[in-house]
PDB file of N, CA and C in Angstrom:
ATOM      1  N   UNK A   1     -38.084 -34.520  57.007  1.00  0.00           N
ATOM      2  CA  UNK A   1     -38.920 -33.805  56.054  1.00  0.00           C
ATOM      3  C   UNK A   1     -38.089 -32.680  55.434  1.00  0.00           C
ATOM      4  N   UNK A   2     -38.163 -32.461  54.355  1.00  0.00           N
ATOM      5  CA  UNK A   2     -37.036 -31.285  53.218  1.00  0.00           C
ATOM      6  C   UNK A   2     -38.448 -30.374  53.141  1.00  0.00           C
ATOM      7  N   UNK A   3     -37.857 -29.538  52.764  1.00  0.00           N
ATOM      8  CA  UNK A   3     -38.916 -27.843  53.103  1.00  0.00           C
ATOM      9  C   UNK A   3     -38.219 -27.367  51.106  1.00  0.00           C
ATOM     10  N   UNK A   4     -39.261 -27.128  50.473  1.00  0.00           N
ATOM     11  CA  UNK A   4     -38.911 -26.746  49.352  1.00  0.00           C
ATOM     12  C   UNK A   4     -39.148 -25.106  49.422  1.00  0.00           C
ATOM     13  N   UNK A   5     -38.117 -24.319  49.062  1.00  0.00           N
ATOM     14  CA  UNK A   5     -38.478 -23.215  48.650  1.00  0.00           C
ATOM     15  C   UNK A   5     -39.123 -22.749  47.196  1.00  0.00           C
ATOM     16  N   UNK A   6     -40.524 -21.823  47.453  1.00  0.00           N
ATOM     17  CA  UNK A   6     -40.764 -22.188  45.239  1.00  0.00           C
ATOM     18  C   UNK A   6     -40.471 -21.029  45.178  1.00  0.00           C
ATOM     19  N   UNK A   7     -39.582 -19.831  45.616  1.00  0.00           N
ATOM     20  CA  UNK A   7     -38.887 -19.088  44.850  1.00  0.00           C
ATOM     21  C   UNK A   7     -38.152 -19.889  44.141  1.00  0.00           C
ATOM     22  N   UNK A   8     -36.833 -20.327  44.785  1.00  0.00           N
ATOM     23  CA  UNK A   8     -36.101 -21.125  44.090  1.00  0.00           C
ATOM     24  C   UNK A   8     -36.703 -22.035  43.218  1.00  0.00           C
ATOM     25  N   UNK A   9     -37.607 -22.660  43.111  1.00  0.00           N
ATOM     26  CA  UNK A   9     -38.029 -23.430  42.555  1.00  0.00           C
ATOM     27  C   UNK A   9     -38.843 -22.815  41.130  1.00  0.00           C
ATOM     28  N   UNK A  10     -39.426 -21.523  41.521  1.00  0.00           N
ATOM     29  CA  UNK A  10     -40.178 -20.821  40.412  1.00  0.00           C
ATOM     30  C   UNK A  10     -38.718 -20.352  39.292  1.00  0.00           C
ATOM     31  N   UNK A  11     -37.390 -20.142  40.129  1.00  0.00           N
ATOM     32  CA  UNK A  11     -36.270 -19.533  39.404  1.00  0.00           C
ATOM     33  C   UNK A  11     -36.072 -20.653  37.921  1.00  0.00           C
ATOM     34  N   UNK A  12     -36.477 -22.031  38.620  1.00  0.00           N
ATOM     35  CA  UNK A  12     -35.901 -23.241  37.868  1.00  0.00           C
ATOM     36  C   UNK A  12     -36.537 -23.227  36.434  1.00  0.00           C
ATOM     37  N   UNK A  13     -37.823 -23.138  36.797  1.00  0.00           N
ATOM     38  CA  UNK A  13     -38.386 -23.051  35.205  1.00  0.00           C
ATOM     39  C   UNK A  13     -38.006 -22.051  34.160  1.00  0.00           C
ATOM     40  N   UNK A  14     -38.087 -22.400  33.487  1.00  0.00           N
ATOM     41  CA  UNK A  14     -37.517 -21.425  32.053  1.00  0.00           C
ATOM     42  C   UNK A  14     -38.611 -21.030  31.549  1.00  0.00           C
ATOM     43  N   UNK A  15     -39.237 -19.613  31.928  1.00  0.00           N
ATOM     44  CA  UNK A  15     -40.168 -19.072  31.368  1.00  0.00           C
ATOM     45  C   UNK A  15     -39.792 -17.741  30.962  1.00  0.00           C
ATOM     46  N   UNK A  16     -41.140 -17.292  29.892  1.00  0.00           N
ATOM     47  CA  UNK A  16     -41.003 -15.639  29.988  1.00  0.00           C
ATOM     48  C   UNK A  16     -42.065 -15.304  31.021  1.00  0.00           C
ATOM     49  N   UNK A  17     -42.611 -15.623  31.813  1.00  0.00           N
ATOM     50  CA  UNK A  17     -43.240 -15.157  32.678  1.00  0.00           C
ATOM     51  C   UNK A  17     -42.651 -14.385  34.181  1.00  0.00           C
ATOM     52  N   UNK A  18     -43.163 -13.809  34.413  1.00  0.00           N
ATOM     53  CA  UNK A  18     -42.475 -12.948  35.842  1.00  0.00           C
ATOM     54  C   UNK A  18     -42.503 -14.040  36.819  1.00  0.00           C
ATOM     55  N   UNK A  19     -41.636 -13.689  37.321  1.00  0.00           N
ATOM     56  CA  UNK A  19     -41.207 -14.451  38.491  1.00  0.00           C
ATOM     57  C   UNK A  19     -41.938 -14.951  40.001  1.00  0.00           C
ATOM     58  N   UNK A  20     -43.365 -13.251  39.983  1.00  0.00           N
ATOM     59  CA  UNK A  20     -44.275 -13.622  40.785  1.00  0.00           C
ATOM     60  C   UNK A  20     -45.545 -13.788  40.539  1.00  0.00           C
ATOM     61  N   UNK A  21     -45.250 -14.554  38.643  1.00  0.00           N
ATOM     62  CA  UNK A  21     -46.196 -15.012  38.192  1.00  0.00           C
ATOM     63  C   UNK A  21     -46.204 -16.549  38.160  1.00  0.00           C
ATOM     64  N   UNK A  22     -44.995 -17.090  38.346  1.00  0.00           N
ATOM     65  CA  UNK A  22     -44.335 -18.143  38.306  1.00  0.00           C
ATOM     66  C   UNK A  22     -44.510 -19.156  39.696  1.00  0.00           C
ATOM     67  N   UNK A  23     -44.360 -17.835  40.667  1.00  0.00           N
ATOM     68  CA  UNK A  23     -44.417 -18.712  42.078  1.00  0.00           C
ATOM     69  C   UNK A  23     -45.914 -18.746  42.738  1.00  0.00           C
ATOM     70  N   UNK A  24     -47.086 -17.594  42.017  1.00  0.00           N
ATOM     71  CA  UNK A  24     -48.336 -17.904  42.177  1.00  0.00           C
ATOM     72  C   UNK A  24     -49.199 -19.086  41.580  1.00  0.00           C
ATOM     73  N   UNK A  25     -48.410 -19.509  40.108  1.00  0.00           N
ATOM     74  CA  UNK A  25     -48.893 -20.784  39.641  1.00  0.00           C
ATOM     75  C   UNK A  25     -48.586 -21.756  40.490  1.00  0.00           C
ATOM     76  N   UNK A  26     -47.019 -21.962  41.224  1.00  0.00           N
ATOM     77  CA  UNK A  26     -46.959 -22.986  41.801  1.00  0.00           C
ATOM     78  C   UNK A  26     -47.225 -23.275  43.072  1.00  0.00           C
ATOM     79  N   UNK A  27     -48.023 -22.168  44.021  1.00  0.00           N
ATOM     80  CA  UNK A  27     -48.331 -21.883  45.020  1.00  0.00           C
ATOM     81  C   UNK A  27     -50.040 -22.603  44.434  1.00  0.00           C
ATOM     82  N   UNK A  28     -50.754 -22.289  43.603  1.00  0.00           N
ATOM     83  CA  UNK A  28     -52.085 -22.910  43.208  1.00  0.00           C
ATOM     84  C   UNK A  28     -51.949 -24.301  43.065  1.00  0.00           C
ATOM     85  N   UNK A  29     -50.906 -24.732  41.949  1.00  0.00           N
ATOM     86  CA  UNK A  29     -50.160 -26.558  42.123  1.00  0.00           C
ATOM     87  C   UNK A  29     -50.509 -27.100  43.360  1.00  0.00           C
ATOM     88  N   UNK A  30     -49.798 -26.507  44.247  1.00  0.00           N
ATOM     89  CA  UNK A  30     -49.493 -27.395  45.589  1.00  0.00           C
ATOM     90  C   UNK A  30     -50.505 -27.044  46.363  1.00  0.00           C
ATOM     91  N   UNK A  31     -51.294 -26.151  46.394  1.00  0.00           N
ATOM     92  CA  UNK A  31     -53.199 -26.125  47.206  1.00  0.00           C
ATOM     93  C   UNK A  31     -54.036 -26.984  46.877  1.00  0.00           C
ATOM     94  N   UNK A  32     -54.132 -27.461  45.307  1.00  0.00           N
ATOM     95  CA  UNK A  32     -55.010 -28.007  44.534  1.00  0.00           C
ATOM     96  C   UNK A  32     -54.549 -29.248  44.644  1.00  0.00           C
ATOM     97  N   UNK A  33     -53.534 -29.845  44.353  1.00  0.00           N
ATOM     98  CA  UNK A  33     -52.933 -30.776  44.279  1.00  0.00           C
ATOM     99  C   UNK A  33     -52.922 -31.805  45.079  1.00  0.00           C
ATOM    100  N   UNK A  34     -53.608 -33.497  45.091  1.00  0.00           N
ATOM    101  CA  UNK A  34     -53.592 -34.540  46.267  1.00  0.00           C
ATOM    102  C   UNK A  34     -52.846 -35.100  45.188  1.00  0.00           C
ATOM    103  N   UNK A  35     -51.639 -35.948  46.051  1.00  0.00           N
ATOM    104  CA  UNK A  35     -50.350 -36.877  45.728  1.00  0.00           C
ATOM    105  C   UNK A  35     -51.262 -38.043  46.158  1.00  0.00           C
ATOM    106  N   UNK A  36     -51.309 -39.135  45.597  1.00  0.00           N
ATOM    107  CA  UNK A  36     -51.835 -40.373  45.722  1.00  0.00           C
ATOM    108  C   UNK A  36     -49.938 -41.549  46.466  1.00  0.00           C
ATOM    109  N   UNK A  37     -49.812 -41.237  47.561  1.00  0.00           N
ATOM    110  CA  UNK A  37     -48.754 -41.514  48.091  1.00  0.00           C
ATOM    111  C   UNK A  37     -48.834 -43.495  47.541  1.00  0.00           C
ATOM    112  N   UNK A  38     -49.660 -44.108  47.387  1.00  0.00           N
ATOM    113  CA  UNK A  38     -49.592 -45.581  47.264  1.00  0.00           C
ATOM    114  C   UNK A  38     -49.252 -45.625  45.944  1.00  0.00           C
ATOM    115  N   UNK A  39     -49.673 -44.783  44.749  1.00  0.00           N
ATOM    116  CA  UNK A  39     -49.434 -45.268  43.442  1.00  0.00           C
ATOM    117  C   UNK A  39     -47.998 -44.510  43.326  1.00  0.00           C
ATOM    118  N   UNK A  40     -47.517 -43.385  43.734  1.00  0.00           N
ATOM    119  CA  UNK A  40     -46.334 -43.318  44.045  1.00  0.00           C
ATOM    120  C   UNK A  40     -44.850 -44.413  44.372  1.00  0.00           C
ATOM    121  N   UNK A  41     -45.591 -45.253  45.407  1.00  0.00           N
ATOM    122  CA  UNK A  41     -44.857 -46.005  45.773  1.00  0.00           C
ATOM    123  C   UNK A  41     -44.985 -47.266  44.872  1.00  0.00           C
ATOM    124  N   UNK A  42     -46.117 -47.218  44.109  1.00  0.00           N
ATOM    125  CA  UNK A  42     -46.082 -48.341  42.791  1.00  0.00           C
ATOM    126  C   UNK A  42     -45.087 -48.096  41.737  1.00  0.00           C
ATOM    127  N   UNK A  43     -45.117 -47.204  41.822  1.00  0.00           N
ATOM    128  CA  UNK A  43     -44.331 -46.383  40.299  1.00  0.00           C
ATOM    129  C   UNK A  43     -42.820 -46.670  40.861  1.00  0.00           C
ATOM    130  N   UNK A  44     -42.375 -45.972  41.860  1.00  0.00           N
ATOM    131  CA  UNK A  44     -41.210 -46.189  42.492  1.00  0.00           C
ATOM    132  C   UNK A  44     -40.315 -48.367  42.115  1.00  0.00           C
ATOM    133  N   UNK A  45     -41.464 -48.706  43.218  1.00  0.00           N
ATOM    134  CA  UNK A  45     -41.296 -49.829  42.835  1.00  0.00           C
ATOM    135  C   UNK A  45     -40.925 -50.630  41.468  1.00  0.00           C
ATOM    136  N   UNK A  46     -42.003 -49.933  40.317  1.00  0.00           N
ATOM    137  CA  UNK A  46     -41.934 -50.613  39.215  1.00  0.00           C
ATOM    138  C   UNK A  46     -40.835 -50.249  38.430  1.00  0.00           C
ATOM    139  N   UNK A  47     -40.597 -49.282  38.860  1.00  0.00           N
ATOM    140  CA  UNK A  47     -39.183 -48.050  38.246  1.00  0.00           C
ATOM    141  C   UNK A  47     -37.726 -48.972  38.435  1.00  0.00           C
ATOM    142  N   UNK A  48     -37.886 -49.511  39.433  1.00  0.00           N
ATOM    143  CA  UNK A  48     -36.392 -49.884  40.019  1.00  0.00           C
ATOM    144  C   UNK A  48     -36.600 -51.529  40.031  1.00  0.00           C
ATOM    145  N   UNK A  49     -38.007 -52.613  39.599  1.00  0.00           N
ATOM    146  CA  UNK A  49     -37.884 -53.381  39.210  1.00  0.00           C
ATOM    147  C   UNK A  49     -37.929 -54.137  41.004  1.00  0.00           C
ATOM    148  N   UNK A  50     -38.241 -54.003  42.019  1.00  0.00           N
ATOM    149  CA  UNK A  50     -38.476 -53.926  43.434  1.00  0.00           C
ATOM    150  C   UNK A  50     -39.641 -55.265  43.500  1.00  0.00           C
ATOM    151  N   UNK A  51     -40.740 -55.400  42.768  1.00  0.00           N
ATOM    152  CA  UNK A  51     -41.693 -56.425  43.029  1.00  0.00           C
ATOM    153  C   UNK A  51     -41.337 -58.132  43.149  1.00  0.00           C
ATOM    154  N   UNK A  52     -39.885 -58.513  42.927  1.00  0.00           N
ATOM    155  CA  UNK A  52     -39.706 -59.270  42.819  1.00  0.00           C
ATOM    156  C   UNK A  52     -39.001 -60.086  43.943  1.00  0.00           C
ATOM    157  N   UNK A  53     -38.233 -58.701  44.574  1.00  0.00           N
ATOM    158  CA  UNK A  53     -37.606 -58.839  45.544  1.00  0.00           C
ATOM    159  C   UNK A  53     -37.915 -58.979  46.702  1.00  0.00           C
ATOM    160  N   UNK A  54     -37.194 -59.749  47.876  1.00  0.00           N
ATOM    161  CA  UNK A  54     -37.302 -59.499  49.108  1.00  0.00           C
ATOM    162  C   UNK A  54     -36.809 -58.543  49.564  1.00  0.00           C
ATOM    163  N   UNK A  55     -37.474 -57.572  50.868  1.00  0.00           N
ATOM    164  CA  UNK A  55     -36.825 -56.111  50.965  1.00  0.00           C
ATOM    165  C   UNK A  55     -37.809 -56.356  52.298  1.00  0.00           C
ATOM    166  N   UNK A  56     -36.762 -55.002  53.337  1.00  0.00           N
ATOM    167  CA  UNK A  56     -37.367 -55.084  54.931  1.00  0.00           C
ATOM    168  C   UNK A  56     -37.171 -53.525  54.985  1.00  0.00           C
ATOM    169  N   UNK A  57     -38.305 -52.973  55.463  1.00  0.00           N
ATOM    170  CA  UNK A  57     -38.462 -51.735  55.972  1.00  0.00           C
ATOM    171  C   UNK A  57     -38.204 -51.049  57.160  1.00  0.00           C
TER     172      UNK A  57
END
């Protein structure tokens, strides 16, 4: 598991906004926020063209 820091991460965006205005938006993102992990892995798949193939996990 990778551990994101959103300082760093608030640094990334290019805003005029303050910086601990930046990391409170993305602190609300990631509270609010459900990742649908299966359509993820659709997208992934369809991205790299994967449905066709045989593949072992």
């Amino acid at each position: 598991m990778k551990h994101i820091n959103l300082t760093q991460l608030a640094l990334a965006f290019a805003s005029q906004a303050d910086l601990k205005s930046r990391y409170r938006r993305l602190q609300r993102f990631f509270r609010e926020v459900v990742f649908d992990y299966d359509a993820i892995a659709r997208l992934i798949m369809a991205l790299f063209d994967l449905y066709d193939q045989s593949y072992y996990l």
